[in-house]
N, C-alpha and C. Protein backbone atom coordinates (compact mmCIF):
# COMPACT_ATOMS: atom_id res chain seq x y z
N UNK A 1 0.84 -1.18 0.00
CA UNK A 1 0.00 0.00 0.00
C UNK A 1 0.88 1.24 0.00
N UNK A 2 0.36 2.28 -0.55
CA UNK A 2 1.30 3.53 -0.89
C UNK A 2 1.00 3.98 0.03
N UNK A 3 2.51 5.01 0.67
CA UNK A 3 2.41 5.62 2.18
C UNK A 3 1.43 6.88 1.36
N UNK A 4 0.71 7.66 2.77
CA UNK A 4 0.19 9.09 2.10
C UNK A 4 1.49 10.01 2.60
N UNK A 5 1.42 11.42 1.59
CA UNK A 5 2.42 12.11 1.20
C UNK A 5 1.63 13.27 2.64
N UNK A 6 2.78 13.80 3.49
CA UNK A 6 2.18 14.60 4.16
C UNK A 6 2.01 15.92 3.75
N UNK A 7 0.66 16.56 4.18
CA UNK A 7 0.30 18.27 2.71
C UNK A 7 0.15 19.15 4.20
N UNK A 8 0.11 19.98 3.66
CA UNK A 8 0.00 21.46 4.30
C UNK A 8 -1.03 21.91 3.91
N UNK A 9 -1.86 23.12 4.49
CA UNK A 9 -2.63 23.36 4.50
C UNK A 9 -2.07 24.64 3.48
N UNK A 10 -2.68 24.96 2.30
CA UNK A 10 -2.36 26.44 2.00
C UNK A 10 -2.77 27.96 2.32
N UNK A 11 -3.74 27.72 3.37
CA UNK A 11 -3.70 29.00 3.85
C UNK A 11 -2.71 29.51 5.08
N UNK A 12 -3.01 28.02 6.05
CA UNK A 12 -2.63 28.11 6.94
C UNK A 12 -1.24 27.74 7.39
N UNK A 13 -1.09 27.04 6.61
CA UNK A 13 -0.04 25.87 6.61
C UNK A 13 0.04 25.09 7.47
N UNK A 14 -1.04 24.80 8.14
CA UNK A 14 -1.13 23.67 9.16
C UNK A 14 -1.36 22.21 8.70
N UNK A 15 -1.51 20.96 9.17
CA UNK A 15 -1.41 19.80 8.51
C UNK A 15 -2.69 19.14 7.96
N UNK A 16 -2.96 18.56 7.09
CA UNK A 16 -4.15 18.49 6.46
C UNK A 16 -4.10 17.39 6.48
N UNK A 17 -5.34 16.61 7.33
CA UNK A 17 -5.85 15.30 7.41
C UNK A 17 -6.33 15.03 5.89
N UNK A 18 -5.98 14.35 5.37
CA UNK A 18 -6.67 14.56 3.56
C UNK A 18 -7.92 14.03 3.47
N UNK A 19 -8.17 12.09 4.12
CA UNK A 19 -9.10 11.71 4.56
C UNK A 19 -10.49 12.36 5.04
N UNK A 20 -10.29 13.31 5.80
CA UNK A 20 -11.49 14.25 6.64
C UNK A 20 -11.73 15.40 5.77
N UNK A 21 -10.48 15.39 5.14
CA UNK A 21 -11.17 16.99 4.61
C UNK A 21 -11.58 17.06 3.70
N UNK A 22 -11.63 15.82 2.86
CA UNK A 22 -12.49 15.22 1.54
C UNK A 22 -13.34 14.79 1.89
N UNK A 23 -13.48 14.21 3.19
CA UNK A 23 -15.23 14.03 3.52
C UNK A 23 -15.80 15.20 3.96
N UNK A 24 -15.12 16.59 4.57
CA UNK A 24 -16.01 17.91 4.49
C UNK A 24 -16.01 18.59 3.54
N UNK A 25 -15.28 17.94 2.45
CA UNK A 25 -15.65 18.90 1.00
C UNK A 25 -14.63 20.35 1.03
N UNK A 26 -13.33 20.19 2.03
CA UNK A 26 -12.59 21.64 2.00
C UNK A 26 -11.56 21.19 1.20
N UNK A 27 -11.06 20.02 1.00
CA UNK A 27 -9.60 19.57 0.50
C UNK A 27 -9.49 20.51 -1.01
N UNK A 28 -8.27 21.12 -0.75
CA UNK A 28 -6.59 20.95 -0.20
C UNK A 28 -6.99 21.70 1.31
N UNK A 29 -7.98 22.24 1.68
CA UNK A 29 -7.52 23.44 2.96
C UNK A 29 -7.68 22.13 3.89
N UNK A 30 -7.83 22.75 5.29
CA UNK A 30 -7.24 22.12 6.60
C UNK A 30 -9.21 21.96 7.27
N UNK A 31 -9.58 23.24 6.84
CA UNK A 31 -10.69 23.07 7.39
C UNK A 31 -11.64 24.38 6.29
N UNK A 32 -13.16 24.49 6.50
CA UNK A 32 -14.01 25.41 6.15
C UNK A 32 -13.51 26.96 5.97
N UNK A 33 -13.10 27.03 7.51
CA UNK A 33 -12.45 28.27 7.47
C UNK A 33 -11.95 29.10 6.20
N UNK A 34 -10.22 27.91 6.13
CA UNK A 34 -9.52 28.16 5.68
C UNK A 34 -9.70 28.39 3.91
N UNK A 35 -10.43 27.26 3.77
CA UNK A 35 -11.43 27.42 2.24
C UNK A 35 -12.11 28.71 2.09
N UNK A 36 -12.65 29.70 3.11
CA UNK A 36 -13.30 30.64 2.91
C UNK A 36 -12.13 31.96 3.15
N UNK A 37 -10.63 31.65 3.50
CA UNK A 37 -10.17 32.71 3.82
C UNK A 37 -9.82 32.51 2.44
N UNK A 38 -9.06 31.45 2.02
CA UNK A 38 -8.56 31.45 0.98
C UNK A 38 -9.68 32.11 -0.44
N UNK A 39 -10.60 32.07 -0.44
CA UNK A 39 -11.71 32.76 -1.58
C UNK A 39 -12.08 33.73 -1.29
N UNK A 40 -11.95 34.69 0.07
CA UNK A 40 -11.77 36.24 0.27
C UNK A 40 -11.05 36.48 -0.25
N UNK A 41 -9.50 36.07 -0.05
CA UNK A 41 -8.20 36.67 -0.65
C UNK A 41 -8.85 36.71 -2.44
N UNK A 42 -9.05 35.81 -3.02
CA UNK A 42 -9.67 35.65 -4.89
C UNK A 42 -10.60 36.74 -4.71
N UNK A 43 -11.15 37.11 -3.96
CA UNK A 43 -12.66 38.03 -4.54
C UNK A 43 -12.00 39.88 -4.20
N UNK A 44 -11.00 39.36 -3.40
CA UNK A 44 -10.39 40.82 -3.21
C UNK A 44 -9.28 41.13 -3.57
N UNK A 45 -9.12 40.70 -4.30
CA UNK A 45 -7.99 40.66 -5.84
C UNK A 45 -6.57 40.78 -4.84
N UNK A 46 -6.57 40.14 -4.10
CA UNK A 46 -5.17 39.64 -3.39
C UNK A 46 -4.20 38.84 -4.47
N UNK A 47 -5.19 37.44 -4.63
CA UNK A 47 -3.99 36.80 -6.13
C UNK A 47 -4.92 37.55 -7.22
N UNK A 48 -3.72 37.07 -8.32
CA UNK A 48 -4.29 37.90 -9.64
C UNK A 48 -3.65 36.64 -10.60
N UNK A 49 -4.13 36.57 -11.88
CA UNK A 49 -3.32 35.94 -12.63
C UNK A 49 -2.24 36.86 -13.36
N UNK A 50 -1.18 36.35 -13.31
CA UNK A 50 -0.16 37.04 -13.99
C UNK A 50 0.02 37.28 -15.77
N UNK A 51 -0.42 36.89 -16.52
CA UNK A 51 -0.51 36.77 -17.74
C UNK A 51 -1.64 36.35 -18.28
N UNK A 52 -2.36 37.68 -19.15
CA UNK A 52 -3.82 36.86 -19.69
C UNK A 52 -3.16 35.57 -20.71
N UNK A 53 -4.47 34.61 -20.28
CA UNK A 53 -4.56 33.16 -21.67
C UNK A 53 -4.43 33.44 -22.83
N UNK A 54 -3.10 32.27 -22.91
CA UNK A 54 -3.28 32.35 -24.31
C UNK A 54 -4.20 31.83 -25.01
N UNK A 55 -4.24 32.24 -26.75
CA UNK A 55 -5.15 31.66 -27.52
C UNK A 55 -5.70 30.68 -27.44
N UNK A 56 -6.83 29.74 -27.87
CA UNK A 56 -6.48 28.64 -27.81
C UNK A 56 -6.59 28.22 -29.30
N UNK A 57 -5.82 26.96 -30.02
CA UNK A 57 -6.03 26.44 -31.19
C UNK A 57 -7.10 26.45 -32.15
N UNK A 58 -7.24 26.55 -32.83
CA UNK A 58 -8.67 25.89 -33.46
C UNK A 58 -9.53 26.68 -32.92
N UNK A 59 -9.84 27.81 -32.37
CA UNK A 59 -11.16 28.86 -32.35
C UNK A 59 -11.06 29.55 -33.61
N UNK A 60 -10.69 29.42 -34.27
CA UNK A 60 -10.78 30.21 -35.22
C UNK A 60 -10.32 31.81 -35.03
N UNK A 61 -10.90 32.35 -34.15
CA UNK A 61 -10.01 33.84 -34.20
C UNK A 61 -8.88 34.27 -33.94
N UNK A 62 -8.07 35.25 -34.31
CA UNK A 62 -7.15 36.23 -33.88
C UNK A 62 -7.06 36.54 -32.73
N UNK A 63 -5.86 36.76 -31.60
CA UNK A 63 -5.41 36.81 -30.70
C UNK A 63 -5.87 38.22 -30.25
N UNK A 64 -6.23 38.23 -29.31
CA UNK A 64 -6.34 40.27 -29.11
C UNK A 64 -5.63 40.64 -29.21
């Protein structure tokens, strides 16, 4: 049987039961919380993406 890999929590960086937190529906976070701090930070333009997408193939149009 494959050992599990130990994760961190990314908000918190505390240790993430993976088991439990896929049965509360937060995984990768540690807990609810942390799932909701982490999607404040997204809605309040804390991260950003760094480079708009590129094209993609086969749409047919020109790149902006």
């Amino acid at each position: 049987m494959a050992t599990a890999v130990p994760m961190s929590c990314p908000t918190c960086r505390g240790a993430v039961d993976v088991a439990a937190a896929r049965a509360r529906r937060c995984y990768p976070f540690c807990c609810e919380r942390c799932q909701l701090v982490d999607l404040g930070r997204w809605l309040g333009e804390e991260y950003r993406v760094s480079e708009p997408a590129a094209p993609r193939l086969g749409d047919g149009g020109e790149p902006d």
